[in-house]
C-alpha atoms as a PDB file:
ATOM      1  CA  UNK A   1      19.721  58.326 125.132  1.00  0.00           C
ATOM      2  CA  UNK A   2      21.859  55.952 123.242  1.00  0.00           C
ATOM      3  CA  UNK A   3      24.294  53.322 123.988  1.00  0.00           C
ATOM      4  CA  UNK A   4      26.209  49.999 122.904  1.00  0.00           C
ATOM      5  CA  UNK A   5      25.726  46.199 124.343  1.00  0.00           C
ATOM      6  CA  UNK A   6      28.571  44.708 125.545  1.00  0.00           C
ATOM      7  CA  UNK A   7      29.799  41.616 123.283  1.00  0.00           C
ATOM      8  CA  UNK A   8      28.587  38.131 125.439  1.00  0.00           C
ATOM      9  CA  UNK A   9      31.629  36.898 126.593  1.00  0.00           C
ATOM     10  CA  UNK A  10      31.027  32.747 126.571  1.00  0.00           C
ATOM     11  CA  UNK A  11      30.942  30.780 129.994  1.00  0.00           C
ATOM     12  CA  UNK A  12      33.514  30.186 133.400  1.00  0.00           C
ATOM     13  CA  UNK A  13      36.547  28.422 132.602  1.00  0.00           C
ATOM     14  CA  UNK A  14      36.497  29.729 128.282  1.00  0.00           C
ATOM     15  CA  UNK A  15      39.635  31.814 127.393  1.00  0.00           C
ATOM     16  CA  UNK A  16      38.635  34.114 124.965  1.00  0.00           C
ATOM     17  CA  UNK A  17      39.932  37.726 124.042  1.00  0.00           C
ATOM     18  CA  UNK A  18      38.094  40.599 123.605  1.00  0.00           C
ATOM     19  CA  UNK A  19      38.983  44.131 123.091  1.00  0.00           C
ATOM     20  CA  UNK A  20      38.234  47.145 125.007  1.00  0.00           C
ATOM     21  CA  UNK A  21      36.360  48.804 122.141  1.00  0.00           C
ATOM     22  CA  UNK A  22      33.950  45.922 122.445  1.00  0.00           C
ATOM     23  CA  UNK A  23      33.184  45.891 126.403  1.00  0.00           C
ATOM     24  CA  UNK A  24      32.058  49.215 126.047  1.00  0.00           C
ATOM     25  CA  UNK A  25      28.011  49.213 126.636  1.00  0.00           C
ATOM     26  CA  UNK A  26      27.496  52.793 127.642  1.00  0.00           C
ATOM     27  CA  UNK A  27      24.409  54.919 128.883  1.00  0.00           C
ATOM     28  CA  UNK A  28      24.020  58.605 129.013  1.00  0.00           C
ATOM     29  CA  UNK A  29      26.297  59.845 126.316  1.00  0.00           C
ATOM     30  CA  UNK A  30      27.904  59.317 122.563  1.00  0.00           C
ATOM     31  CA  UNK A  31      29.342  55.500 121.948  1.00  0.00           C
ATOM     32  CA  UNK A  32      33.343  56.360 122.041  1.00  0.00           C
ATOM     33  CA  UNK A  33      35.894  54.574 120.717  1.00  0.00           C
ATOM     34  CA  UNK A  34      38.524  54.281 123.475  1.00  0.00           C
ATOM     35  CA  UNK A  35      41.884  55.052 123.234  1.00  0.00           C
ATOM     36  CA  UNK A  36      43.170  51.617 124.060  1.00  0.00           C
ATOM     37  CA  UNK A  37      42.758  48.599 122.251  1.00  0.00           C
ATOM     38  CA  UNK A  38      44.561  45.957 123.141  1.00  0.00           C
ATOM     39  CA  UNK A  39      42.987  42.573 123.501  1.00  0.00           C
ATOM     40  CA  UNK A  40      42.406  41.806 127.002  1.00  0.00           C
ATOM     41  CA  UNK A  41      40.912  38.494 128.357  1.00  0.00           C
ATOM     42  CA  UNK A  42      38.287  37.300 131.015  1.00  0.00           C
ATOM     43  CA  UNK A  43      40.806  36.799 133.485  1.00  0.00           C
ATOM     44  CA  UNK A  44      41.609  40.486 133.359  1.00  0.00           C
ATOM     45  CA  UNK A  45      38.152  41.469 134.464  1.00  0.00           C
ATOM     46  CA  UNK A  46      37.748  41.985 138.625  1.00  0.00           C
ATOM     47  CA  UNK A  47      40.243  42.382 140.868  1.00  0.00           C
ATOM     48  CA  UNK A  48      41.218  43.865 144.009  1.00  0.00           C
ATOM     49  CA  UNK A  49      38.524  47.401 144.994  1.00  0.00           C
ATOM     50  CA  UNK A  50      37.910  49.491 148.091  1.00  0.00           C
ATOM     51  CA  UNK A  51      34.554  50.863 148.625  1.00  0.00           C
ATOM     52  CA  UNK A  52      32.210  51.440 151.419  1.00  0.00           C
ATOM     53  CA  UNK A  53      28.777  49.818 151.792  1.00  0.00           C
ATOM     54  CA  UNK A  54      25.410  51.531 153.135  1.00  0.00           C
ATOM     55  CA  UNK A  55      26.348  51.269 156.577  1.00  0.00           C
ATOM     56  CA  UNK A  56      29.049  52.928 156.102  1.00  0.00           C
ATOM     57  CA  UNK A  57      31.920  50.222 156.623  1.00  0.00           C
ATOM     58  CA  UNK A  58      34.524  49.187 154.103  1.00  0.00           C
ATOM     59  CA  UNK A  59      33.651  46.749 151.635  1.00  0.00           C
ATOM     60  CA  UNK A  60      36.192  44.836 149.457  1.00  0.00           C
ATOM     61  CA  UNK A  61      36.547  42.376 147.092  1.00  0.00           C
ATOM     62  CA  UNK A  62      37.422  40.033 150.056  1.00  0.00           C
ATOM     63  CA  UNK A  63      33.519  40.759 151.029  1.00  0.00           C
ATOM     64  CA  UNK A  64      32.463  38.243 147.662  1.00  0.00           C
ATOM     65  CA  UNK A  65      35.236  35.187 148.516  1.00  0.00           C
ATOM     66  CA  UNK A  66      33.800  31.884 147.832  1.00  0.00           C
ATOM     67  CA  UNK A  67      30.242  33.508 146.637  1.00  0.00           C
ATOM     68  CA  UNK A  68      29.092  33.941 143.069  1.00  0.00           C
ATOM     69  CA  UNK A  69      28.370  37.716 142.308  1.00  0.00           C
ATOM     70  CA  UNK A  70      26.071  39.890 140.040  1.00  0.00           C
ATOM     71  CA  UNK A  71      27.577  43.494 139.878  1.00  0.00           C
ATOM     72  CA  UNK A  72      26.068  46.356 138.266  1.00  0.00           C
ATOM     73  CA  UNK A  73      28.091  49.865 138.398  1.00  0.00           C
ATOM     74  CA  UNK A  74      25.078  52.783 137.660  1.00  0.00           C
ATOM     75  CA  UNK A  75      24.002  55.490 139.709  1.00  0.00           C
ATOM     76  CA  UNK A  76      20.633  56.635 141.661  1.00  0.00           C
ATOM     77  CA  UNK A  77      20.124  59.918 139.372  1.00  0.00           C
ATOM     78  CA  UNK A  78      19.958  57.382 136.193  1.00  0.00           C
ATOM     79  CA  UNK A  79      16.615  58.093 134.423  1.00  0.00           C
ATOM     80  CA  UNK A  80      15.957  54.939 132.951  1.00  0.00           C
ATOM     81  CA  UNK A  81      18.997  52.169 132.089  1.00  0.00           C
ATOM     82  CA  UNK A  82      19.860  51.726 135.794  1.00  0.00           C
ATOM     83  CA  UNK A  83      16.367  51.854 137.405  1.00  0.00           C
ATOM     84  CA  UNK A  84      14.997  49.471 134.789  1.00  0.00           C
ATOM     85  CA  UNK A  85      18.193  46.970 135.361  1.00  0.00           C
ATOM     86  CA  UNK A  86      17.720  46.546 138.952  1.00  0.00           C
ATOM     87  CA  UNK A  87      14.257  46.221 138.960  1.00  0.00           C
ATOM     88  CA  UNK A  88      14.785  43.206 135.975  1.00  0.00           C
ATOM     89  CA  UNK A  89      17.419  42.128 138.730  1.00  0.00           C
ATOM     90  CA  UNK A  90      14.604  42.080 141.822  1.00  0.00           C
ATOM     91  CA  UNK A  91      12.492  39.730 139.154  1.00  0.00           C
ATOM     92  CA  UNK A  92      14.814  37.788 139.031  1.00  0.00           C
ATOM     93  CA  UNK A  93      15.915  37.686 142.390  1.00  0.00           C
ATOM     94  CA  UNK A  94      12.396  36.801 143.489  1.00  0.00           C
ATOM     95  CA  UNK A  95      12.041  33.890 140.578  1.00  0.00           C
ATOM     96  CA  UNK A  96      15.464  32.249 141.564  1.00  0.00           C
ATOM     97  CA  UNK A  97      13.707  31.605 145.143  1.00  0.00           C
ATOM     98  CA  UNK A  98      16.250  30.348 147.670  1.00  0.00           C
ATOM     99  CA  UNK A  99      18.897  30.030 145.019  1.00  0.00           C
ATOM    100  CA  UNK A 100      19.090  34.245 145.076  1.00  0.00           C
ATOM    101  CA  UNK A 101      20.342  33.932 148.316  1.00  0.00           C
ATOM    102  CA  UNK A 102      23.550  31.880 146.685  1.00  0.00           C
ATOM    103  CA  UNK A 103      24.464  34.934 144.788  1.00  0.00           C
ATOM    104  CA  UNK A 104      25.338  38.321 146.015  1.00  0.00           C
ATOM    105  CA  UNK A 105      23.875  40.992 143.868  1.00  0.00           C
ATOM    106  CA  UNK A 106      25.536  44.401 143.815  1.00  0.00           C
ATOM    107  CA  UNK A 107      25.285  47.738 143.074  1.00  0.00           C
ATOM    108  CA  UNK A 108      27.867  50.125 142.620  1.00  0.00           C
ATOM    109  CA  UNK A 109      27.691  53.380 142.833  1.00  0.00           C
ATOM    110  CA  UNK A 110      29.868  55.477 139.699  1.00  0.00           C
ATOM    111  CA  UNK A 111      28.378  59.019 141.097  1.00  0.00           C
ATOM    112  CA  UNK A 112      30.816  59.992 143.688  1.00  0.00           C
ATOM    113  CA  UNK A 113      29.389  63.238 144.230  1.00  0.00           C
ATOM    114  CA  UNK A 114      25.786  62.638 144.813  1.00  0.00           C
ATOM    115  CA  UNK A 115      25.677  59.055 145.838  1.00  0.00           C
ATOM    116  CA  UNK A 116      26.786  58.463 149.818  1.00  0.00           C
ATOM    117  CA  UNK A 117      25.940  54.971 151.705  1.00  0.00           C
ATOM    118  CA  UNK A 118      22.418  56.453 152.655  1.00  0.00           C
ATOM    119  CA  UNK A 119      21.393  57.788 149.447  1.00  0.00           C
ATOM    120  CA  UNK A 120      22.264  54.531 147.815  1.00  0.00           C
ATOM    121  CA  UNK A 121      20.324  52.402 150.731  1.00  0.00           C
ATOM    122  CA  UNK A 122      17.483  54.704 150.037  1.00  0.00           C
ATOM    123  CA  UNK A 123      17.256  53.785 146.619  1.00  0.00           C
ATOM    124  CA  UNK A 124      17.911  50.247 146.623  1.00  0.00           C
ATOM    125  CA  UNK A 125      15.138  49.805 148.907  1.00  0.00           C
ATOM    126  CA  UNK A 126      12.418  50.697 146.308  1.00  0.00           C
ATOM    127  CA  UNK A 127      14.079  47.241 144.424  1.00  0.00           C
ATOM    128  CA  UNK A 128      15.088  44.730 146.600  1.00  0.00           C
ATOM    129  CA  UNK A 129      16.663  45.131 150.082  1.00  0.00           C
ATOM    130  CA  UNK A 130      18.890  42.104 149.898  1.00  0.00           C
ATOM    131  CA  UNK A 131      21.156  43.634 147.305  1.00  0.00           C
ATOM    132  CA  UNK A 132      24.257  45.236 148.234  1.00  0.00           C
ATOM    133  CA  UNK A 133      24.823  49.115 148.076  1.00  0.00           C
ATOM    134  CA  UNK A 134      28.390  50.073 147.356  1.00  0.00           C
ATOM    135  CA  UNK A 135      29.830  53.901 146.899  1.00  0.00           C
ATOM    136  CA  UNK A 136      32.779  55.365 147.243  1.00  0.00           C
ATOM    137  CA  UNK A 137      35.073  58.506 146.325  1.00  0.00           C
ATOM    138  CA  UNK A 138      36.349  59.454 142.794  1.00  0.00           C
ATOM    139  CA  UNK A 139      39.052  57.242 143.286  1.00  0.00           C
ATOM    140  CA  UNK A 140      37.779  54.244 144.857  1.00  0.00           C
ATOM    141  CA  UNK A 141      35.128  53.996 142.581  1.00  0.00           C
ATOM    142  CA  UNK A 142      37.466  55.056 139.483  1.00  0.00           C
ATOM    143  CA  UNK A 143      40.140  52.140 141.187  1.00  0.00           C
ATOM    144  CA  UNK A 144      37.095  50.026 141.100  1.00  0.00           C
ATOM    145  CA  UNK A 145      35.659  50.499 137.097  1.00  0.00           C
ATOM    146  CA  UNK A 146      39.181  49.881 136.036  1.00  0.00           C
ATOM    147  CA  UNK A 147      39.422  46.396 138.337  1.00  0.00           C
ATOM    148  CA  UNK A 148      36.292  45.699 136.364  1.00  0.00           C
ATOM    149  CA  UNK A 149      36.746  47.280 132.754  1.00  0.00           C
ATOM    150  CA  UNK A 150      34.086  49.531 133.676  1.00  0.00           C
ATOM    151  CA  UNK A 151      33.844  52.582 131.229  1.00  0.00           C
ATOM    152  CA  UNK A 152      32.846  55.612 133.652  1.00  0.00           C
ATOM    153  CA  UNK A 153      32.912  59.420 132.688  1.00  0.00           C
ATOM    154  CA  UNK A 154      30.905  62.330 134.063  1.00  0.00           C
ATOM    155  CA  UNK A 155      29.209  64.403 131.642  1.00  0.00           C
ATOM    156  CA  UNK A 156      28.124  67.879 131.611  1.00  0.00           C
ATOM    157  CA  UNK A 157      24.794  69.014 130.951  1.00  0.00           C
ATOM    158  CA  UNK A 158      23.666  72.673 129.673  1.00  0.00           C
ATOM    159  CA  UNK A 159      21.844  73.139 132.829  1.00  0.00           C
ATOM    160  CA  UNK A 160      24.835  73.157 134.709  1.00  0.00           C
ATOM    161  CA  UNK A 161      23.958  69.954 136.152  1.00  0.00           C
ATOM    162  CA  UNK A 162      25.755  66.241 135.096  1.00  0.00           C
ATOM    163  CA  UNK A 163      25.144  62.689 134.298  1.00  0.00           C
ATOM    164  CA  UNK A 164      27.099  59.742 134.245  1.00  0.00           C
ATOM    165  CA  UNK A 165      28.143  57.493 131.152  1.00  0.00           C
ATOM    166  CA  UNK A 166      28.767  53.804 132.046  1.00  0.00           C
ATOM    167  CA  UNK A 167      28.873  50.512 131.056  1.00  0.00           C
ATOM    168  CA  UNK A 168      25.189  49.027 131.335  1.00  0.00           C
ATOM    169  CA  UNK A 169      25.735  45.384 131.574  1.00  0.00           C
ATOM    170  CA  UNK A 170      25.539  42.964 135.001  1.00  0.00           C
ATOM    171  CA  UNK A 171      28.991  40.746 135.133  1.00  0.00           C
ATOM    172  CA  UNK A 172      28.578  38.285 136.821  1.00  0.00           C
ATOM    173  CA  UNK A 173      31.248  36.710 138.808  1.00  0.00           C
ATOM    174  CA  UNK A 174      32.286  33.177 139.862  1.00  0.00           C
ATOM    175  CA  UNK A 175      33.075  32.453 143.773  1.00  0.00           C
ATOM    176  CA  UNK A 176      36.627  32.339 142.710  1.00  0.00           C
ATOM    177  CA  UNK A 177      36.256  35.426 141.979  1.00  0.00           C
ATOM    178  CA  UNK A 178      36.722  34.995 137.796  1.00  0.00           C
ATOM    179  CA  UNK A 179      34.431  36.955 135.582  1.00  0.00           C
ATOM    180  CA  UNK A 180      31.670  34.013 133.877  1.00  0.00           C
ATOM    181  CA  UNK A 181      29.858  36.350 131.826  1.00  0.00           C
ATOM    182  CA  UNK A 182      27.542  38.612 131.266  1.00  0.00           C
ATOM    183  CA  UNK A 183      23.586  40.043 131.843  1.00  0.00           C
ATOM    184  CA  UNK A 184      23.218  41.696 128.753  1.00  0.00           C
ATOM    185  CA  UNK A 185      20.395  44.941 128.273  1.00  0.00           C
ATOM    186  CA  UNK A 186      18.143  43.460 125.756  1.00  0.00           C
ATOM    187  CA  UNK A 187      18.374  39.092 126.320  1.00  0.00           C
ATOM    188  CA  UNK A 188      15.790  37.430 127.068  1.00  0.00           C
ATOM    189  CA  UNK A 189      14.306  37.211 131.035  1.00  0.00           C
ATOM    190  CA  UNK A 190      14.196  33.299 130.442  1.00  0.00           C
ATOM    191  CA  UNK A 191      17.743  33.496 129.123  1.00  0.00           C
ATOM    192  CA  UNK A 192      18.872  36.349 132.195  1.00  0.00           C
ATOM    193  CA  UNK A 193      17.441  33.581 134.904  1.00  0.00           C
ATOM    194  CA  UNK A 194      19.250  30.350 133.510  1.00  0.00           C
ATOM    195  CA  UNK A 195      22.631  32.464 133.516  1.00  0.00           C
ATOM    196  CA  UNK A 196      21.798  33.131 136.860  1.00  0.00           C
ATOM    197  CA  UNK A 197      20.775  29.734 138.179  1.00  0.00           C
ATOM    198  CA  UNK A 198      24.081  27.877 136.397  1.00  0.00           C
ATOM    199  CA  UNK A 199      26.018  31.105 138.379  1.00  0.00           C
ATOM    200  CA  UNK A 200      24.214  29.789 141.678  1.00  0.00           C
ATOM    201  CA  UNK A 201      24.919  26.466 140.959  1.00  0.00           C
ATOM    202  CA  UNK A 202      28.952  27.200 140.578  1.00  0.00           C
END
């Protein structure tokens, strides 16, 4: 399995540019070069998403006003990237102490076909139950990666069966709602946990 880091986008409040082509940190599949590439800039990243949480009620960006976020998009058949990410998150969770509880950390579902509000629950209970569960159908969720920049395809296998490709980095969001950075595969714990405590602290 190969894929790409996403380029660390500096802190909240920096205007920088980026283009698509380098917010493209994919798992399951070939690095591709997308077909757009024009520059696009932190404030394009988020934005309005409908999508319904484990219990089964609607969940929208209105759900994170005025709370800092850490949002991962990955999906429960992942074999290794997304399973590996959330349990780095639950470390982390569990060495922020009381400031975890400042941030909401979520999980969103890109599998539309396998992954309901109970199989997601299911699996984020093996992590850490205070993180949020979100799925959704191929639209929602495909509304939702695009809010986000999110690369998502579904990709054949010769079995007959599929995976997902996705981008494999945690953005993490101010309470405002702007995107402040990034979680990125290989940093550092140490470095993973001071992002996180300055996003707490926002």
């Amino acid at each position: 399995m190969r894929w790409s880091h996403i380029a660390l986008l500096a802190g909240a409040g920096l205007v920088v540019g980026t283009t698509l082509a380098a917010f493209t940190a994919m798992v399951g599949g070939q690095d591709r070069q997308p077909a757009q590439s024009a520059p696009i800039s932190v404030a394009d990243i988020g934005g309005p998403f409908t999508l319904t949480d484990t219990a089964g009620n609607p969940f929208t960006e209105k759900n994170l006003s005025g709370r800092p976020a850490a949002i991962f998009f990955g999906f429960t058949f992942c074999p290794d990237i997304c399973p590996t990410t959330l349990y780095e998150l639950a470390g982390l969770m569990e060495a922020l102490g009381p400031q975890a509880d400042a941030i909401d950390f979520v999980f969103v579902s890109v599998d539309w076909e396998r992954d309901g509000p109970q199989q997601v629950s299911r699996y984020l209970q093996a992590f850490d139950g205070r993180m949020i569960g979100l799925s959704g159908t191929r639209a929602e969720i495909e509304a939702a990666a695009d809010a986000f920049k999110i690369h998502v395809q579904r990709v054949p296998l010769e079995d007959g069966g599929y995976t997902m490709d996705h981008t494999a980095s945690v953005l993490l969001m101010g309470p405002d709602g702007r995107f402040t950075g990034t979680l990125d595969y290989d940093e550092p714990m140490e470095t993973k946990l001071g992002k996180l405590r300055r996003l707490a602290g926002a």
